[in-house]
N, C-alpha and C. Protein backbone atom coordinates (compact mmCIF):
# COMPACT_ATOMS: atom_id res chain seq x y z
N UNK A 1 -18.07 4.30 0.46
CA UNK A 1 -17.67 4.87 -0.81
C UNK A 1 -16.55 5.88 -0.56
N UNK A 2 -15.49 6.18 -1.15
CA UNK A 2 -14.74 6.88 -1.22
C UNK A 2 -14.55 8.49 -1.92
N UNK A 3 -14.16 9.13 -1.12
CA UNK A 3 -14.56 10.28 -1.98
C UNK A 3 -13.60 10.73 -3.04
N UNK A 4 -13.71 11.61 -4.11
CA UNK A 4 -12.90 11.60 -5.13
C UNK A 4 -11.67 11.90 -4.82
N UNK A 5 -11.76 12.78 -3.65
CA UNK A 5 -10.10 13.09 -3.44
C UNK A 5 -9.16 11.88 -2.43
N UNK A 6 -9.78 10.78 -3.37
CA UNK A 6 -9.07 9.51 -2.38
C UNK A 6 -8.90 8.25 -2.97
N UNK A 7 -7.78 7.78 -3.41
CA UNK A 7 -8.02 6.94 -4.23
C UNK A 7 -6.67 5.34 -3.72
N UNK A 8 -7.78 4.02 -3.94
CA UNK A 8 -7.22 3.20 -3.50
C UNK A 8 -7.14 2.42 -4.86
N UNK A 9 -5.89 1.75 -4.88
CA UNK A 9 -5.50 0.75 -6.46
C UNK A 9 -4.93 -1.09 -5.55
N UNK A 10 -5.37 -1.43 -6.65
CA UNK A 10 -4.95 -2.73 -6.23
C UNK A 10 -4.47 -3.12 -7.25
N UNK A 11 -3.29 -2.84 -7.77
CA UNK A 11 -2.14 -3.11 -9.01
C UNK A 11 -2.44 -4.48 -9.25
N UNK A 12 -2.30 -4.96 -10.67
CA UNK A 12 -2.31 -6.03 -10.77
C UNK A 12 -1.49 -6.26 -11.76
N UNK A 13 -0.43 -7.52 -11.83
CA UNK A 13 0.83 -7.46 -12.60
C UNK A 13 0.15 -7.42 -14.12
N UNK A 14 1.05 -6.52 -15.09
CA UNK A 14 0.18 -6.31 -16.61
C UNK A 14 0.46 -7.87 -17.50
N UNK A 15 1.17 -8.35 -17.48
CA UNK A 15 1.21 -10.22 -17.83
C UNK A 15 0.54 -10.81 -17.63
N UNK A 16 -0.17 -11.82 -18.15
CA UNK A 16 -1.02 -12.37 -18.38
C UNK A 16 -0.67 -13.61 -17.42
N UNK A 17 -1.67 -13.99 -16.17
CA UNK A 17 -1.29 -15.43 -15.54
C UNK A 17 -2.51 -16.35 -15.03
N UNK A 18 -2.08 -17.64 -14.76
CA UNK A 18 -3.02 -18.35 -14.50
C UNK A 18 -3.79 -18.23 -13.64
N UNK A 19 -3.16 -18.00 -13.13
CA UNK A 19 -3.91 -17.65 -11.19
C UNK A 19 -4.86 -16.87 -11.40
N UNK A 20 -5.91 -16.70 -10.49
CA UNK A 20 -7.08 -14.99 -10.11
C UNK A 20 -6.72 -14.47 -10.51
N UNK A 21 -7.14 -12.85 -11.28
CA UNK A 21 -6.37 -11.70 -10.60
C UNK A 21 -7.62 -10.97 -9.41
N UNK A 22 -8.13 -11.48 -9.04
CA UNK A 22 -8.99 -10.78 -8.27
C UNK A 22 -8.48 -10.21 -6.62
N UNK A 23 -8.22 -9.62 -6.32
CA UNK A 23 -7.81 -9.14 -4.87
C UNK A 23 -7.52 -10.45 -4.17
N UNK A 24 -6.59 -10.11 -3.56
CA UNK A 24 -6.47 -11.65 -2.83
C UNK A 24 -6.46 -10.93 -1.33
N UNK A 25 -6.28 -12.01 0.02
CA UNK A 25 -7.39 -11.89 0.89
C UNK A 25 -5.80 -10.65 1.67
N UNK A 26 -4.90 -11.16 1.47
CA UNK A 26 -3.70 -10.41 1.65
C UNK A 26 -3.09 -9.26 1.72
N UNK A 27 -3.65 -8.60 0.17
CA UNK A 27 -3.80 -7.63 -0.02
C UNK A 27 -5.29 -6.38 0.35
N UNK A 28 -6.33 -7.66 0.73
CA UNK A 28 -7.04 -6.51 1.38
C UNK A 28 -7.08 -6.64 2.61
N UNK A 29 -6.06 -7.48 3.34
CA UNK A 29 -5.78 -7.05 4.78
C UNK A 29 -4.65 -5.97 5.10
N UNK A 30 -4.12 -5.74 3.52
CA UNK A 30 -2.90 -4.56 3.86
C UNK A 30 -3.53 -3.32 3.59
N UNK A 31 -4.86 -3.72 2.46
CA UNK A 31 -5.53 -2.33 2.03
C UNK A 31 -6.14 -1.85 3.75
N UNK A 32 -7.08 -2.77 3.98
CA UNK A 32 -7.74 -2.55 5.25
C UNK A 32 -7.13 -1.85 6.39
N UNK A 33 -5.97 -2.22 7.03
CA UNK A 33 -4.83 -1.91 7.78
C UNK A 33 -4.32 -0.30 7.68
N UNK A 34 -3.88 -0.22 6.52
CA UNK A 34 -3.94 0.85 6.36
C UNK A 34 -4.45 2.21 6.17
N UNK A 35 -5.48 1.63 5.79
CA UNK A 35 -7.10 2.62 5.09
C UNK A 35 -7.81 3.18 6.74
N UNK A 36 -7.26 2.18 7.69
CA UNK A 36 -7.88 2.58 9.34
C UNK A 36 -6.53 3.04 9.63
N UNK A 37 -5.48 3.12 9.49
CA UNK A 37 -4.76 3.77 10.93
C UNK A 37 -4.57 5.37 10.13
N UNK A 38 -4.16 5.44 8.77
CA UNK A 38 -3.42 6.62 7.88
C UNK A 38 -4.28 6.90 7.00
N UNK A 39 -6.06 6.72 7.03
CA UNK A 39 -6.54 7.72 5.95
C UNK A 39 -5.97 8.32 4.96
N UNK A 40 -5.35 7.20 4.43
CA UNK A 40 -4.50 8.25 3.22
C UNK A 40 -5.68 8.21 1.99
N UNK A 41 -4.72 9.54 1.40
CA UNK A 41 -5.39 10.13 0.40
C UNK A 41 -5.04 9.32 -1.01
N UNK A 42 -3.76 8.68 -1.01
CA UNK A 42 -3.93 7.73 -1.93
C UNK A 42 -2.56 6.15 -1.56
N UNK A 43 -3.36 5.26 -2.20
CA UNK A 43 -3.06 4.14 -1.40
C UNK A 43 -3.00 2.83 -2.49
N UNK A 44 -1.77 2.44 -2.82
CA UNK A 44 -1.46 1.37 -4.09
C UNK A 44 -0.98 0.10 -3.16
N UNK A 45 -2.03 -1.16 -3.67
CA UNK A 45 -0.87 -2.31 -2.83
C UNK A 45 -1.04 -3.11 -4.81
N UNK A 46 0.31 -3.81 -4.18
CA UNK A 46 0.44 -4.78 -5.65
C UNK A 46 1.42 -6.27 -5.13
N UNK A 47 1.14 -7.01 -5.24
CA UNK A 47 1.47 -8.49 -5.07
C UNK A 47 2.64 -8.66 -6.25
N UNK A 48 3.50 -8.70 -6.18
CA UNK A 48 5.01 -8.28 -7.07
C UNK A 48 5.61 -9.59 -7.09
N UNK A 49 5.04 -10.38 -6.70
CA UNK A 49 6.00 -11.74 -6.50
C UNK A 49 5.11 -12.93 -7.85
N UNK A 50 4.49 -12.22 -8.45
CA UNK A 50 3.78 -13.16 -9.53
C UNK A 50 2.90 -14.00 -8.75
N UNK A 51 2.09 -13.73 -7.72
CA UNK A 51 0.94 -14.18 -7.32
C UNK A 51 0.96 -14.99 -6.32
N UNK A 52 2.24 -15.01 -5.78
CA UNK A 52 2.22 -16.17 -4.59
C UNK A 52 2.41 -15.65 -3.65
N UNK A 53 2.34 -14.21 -3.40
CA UNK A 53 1.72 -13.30 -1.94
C UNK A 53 3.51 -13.74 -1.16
N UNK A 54 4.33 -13.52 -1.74
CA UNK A 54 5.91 -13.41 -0.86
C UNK A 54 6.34 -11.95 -1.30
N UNK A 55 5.72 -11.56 -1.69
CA UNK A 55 6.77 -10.31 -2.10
C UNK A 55 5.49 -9.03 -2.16
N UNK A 56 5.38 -8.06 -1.79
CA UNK A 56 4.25 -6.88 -1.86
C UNK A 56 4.46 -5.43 -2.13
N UNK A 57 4.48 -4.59 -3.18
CA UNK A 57 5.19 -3.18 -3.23
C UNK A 57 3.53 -2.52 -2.42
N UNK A 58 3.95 -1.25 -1.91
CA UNK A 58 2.85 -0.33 -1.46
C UNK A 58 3.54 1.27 -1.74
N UNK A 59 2.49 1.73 -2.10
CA UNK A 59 2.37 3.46 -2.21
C UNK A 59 1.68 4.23 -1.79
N UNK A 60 1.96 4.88 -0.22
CA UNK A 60 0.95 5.50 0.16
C UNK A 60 1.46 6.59 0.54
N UNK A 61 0.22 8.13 0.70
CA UNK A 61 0.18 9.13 0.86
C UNK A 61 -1.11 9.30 1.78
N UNK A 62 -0.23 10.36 3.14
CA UNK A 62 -1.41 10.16 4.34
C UNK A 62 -0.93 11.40 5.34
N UNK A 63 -1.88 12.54 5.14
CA UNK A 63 -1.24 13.66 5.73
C UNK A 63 -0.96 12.99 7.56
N UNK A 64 -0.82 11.79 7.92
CA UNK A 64 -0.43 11.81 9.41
C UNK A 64 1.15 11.64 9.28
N UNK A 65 1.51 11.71 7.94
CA UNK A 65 2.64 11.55 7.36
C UNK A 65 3.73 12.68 7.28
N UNK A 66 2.89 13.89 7.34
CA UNK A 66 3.60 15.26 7.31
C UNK A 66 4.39 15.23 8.35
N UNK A 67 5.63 15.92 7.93
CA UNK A 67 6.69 16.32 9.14
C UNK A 67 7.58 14.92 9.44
N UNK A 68 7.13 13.92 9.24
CA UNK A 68 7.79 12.83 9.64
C UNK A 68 9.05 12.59 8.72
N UNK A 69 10.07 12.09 9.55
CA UNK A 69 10.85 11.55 8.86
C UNK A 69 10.80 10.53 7.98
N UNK A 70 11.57 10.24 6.91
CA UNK A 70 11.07 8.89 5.90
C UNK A 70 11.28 7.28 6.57
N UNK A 71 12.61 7.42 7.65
CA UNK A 71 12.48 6.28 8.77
C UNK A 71 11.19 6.09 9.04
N UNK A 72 10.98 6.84 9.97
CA UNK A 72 10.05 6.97 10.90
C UNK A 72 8.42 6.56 10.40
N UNK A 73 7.94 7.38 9.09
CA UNK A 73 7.25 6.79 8.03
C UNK A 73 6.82 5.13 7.54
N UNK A 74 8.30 4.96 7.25
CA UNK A 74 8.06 3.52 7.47
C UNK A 74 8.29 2.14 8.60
N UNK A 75 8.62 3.08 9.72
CA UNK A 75 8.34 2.28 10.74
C UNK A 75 7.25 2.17 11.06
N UNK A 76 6.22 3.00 10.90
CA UNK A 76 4.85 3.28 11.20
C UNK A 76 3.74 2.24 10.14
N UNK A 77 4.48 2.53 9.19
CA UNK A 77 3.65 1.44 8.38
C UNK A 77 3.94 0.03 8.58
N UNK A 78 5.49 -0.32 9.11
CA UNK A 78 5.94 -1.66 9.05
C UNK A 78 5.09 -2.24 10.48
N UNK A 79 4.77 -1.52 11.72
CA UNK A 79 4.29 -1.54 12.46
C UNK A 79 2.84 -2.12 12.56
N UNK A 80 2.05 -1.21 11.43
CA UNK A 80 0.42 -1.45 11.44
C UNK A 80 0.71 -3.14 11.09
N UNK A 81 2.24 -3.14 10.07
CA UNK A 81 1.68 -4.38 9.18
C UNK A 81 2.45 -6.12 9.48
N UNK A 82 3.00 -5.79 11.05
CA UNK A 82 3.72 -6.33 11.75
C UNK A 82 3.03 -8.13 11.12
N UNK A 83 1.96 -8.31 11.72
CA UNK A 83 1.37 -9.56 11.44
C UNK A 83 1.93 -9.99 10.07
N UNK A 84 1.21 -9.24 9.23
CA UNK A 84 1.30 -9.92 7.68
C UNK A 84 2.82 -9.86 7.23
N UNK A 85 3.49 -9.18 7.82
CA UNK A 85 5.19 -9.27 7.30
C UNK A 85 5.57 -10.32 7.72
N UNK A 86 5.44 -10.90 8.74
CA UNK A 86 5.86 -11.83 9.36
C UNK A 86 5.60 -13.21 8.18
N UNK A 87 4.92 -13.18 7.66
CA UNK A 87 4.75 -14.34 6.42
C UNK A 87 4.77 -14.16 4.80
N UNK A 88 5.42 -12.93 4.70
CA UNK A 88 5.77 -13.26 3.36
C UNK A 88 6.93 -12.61 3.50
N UNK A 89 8.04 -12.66 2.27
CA UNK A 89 9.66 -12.67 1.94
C UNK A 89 9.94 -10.90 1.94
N UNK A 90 8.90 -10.66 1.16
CA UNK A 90 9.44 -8.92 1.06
C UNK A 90 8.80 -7.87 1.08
N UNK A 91 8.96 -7.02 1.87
CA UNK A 91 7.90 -5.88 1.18
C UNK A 91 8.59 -4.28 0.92
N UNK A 92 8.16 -3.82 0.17
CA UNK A 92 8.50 -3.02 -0.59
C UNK A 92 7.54 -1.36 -0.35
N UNK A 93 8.11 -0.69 0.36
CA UNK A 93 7.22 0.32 0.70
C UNK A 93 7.30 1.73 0.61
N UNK A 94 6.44 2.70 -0.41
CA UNK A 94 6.99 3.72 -1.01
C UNK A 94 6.09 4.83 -0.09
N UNK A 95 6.14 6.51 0.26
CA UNK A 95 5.50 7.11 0.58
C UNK A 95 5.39 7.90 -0.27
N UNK A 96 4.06 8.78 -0.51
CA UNK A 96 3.91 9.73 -1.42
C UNK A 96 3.53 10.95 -0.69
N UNK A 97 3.96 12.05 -1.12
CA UNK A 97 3.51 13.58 -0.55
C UNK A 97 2.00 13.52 -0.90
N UNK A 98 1.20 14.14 -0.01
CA UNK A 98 -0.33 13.96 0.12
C UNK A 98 -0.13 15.47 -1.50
N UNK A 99 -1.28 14.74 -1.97
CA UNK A 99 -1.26 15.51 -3.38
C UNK A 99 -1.54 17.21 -2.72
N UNK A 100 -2.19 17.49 -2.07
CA UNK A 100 -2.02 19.02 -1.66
C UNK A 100 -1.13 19.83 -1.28
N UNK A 101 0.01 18.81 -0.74
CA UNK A 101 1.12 19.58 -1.08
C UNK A 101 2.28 19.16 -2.06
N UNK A 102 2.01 18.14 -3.14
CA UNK A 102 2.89 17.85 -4.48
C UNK A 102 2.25 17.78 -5.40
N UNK A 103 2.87 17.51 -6.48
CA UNK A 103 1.63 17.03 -8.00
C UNK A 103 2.43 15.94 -8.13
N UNK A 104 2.82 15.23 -7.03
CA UNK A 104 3.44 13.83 -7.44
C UNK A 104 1.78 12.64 -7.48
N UNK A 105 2.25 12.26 -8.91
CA UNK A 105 0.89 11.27 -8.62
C UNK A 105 1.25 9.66 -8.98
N UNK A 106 0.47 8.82 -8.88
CA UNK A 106 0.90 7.25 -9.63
C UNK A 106 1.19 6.95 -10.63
């Protein structure tokens, strides 16, 4: 269970489509991945490509994140997520200031 000051989303496009919308196995290998190396405090994956898992935005906030450069940031994430990039077209990857030190939120 997660505690309140932690919050994970699994965006789902607001259009109406044929396909699932239920988590697909993809996105909880990016949730998973991430949720173990960067404990972040908050953590958005969304499948952006209309359901055919080529395209993925992410938003995460993870105090192992402090001090780092925004390169560096996302080399770290492109890193955890080396495998799964390797098979789809794009990914799209945002960092957020850990809410204790911004009021930036989703």
């Amino acid at each position: 269970m997660l505690s309140l000051t932690r919050r994970i989303v699994v965006s789902r496009p607001s259009w109406p489509r044929a396909l699932s919308t239920s988590v697909t196995d993809m996105e909880k290998a990016i949730i998973s991945k991430l949720t173990e190396r960067f404990s972040p405090t908050e953590l958005a994956v969304q499948d952006v490509s209309g359901g055919c898992g080529a395209f993925f935005a992410i938003k995460v906030a993870s105090e192992k994140f402090r001090g780092l450069p925004t390169v560096k940031q996302h080399m770290l994430v492109t890193e955890v997520l080396k495998k799964e990039i390797g098979g789809i077209h794009g990914l799209q990857v945002r960092r957020l200031q850990c809410a204790a030190t911004t009021t930036n939120r989703f």
